[in-house]
N, C-alpha and C. Protein backbone atom coordinates (compact mmCIF):
# COMPACT_ATOMS: atom_id res chain seq x y z
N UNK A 1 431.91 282.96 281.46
CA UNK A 1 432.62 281.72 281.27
C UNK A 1 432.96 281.49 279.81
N UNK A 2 432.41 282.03 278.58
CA UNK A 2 432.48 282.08 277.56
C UNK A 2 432.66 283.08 276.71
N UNK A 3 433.86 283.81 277.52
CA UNK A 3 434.25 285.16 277.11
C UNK A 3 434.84 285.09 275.79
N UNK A 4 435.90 283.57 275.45
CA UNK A 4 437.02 283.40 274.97
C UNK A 4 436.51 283.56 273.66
N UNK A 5 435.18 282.73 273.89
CA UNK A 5 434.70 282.54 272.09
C UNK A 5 434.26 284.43 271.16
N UNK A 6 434.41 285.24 272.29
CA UNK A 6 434.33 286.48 272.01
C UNK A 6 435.58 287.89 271.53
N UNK A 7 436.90 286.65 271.95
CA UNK A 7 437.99 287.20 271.60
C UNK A 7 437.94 287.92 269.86
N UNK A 8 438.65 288.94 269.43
CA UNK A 8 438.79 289.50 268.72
C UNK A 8 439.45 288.36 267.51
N UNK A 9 439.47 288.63 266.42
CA UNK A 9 440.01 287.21 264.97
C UNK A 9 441.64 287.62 265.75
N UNK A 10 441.90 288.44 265.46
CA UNK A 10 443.74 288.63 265.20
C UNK A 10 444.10 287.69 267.00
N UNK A 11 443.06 287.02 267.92
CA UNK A 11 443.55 287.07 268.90
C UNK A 11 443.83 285.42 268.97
N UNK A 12 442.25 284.80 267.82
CA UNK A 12 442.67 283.97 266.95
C UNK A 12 443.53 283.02 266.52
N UNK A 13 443.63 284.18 265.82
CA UNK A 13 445.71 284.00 264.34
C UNK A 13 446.46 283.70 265.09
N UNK A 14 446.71 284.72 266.27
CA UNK A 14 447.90 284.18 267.60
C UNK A 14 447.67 282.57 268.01
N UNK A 15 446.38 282.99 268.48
CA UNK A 15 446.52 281.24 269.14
C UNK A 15 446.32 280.20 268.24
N UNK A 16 446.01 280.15 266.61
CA UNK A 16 446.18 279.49 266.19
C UNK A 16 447.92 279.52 265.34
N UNK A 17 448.45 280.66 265.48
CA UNK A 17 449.72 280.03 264.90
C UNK A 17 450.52 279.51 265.98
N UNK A 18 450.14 279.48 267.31
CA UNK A 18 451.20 279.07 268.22
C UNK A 18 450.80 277.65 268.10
N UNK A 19 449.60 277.28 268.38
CA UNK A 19 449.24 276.29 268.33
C UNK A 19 450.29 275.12 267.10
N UNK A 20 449.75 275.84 265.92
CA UNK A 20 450.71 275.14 264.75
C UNK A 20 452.11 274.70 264.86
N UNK A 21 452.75 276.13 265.46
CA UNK A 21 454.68 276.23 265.88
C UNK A 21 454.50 274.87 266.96
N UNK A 22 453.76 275.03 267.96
CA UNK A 22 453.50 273.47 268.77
C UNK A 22 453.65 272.47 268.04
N UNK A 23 452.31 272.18 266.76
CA UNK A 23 452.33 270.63 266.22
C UNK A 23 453.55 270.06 265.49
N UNK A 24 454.30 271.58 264.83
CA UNK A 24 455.10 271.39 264.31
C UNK A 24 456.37 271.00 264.83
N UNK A 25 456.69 271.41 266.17
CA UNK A 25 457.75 271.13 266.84
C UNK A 25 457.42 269.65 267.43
N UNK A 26 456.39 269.39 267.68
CA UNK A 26 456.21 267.77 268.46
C UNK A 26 456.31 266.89 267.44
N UNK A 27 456.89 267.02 266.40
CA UNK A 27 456.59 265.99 265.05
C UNK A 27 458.07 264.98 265.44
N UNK A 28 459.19 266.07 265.22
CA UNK A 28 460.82 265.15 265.32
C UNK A 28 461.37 266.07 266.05
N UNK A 29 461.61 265.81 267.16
CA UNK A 29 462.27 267.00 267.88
C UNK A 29 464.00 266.81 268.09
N UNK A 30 464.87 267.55 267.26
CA UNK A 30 466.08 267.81 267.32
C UNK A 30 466.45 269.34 267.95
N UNK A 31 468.14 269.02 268.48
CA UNK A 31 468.17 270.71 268.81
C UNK A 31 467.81 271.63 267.34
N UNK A 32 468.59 271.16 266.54
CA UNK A 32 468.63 272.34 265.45
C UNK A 32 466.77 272.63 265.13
N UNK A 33 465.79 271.74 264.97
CA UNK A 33 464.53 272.21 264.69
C UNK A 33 464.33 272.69 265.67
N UNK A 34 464.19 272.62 267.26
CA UNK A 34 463.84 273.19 268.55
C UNK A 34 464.41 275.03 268.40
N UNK A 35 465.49 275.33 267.08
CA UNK A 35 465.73 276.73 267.66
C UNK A 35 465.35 277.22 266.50
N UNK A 36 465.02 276.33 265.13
CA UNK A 36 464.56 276.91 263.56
C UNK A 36 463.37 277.39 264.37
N UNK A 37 462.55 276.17 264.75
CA UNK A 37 460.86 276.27 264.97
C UNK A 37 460.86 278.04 266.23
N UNK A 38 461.62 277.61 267.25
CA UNK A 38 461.36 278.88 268.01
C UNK A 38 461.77 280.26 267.54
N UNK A 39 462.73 280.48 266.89
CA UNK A 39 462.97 281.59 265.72
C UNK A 39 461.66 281.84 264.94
N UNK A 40 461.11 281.06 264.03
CA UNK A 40 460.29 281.47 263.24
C UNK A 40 459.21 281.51 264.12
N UNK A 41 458.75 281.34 264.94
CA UNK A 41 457.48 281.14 266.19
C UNK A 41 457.53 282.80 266.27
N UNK A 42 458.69 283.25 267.11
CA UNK A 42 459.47 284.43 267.38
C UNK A 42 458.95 285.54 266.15
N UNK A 43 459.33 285.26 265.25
CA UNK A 43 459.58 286.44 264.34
C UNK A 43 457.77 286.23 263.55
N UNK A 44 457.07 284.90 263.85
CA UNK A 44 455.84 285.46 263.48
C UNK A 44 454.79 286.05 264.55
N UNK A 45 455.31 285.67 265.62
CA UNK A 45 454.43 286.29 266.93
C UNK A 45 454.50 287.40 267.02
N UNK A 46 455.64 288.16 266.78
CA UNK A 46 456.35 289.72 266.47
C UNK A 46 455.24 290.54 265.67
N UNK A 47 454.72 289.98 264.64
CA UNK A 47 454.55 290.18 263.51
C UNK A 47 452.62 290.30 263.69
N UNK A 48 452.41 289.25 264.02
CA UNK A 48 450.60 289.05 264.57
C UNK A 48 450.41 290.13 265.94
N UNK A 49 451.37 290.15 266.39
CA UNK A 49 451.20 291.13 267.95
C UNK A 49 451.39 292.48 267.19
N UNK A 50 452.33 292.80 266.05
CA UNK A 50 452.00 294.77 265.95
C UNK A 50 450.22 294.37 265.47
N UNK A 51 450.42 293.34 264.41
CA UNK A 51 449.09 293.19 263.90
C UNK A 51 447.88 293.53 264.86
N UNK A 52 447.97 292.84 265.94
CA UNK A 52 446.63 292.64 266.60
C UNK A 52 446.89 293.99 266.92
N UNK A 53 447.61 294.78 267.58
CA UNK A 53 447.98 295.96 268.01
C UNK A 53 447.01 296.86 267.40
N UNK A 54 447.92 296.63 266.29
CA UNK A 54 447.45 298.23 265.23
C UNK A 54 445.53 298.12 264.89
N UNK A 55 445.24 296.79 264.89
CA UNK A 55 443.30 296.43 264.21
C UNK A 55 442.38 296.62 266.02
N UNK A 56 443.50 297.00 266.83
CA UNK A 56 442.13 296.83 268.10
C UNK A 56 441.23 298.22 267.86
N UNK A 57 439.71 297.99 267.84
CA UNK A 57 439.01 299.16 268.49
C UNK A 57 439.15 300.00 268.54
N UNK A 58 438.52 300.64 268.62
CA UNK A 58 438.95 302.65 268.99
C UNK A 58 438.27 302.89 270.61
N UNK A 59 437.40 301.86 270.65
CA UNK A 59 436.42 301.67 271.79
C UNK A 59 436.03 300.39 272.28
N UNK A 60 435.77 300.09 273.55
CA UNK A 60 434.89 298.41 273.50
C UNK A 60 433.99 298.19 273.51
N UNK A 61 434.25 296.87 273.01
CA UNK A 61 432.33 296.79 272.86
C UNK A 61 431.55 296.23 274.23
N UNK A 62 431.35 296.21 275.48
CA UNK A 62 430.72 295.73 276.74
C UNK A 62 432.00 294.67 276.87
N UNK A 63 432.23 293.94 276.29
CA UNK A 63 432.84 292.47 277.09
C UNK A 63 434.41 292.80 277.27
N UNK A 64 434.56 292.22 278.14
CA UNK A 64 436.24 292.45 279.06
C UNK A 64 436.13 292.66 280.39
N UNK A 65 437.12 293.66 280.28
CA UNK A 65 436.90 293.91 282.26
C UNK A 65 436.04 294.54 282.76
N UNK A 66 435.47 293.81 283.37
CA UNK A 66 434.22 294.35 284.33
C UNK A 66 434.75 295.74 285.28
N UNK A 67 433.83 296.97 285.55
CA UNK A 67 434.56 297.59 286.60
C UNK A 67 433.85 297.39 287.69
N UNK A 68 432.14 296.91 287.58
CA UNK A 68 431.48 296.79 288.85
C UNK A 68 431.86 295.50 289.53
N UNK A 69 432.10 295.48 290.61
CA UNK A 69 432.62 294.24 290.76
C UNK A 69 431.42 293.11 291.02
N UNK A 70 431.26 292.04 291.08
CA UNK A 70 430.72 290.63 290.99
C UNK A 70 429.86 290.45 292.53
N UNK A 71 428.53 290.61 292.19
CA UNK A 71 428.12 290.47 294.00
C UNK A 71 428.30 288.83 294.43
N UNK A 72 428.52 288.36 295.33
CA UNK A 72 428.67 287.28 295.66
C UNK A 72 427.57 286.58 296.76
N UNK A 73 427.86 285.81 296.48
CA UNK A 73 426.17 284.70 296.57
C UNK A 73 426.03 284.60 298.23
């Protein structure tokens, strides 16, 4: 249930810069900021995703997908 807090930093950066492109767009919302804000959202998500890409692991560490499956109660 508390996998999330185990996410990798760069997985992070993502959800905290989307988060931001969010606060920033709910401030005054016009068309012209609605396509600045999603452009630059765009071209930094681009940018954090080779990121996270290129820093994953070589291996995992236990947490993620389970292959045994879950006995049930």
């Amino acid at each position: 249930m508390t996998r999330f807090v185990h996410w990798r930093p760069m997985t992070w950066v993502i959800a905290a810069w989307s988060a931001l492109m969010l606060v920033w767009l709910a401030g005054d919302v016009t068309v012209g900021k609605i396509v600045l804000v999603l452009v630059i959202w765009v071209m930094g998500f681009a940018v954090l995703s080779v990121l996270w890409y290129m820093t994953r692991p070589l291996w995992r560490h236990g947490r993620g997908l389970r292959w045994r499956r879950l006995r049930s109660l």
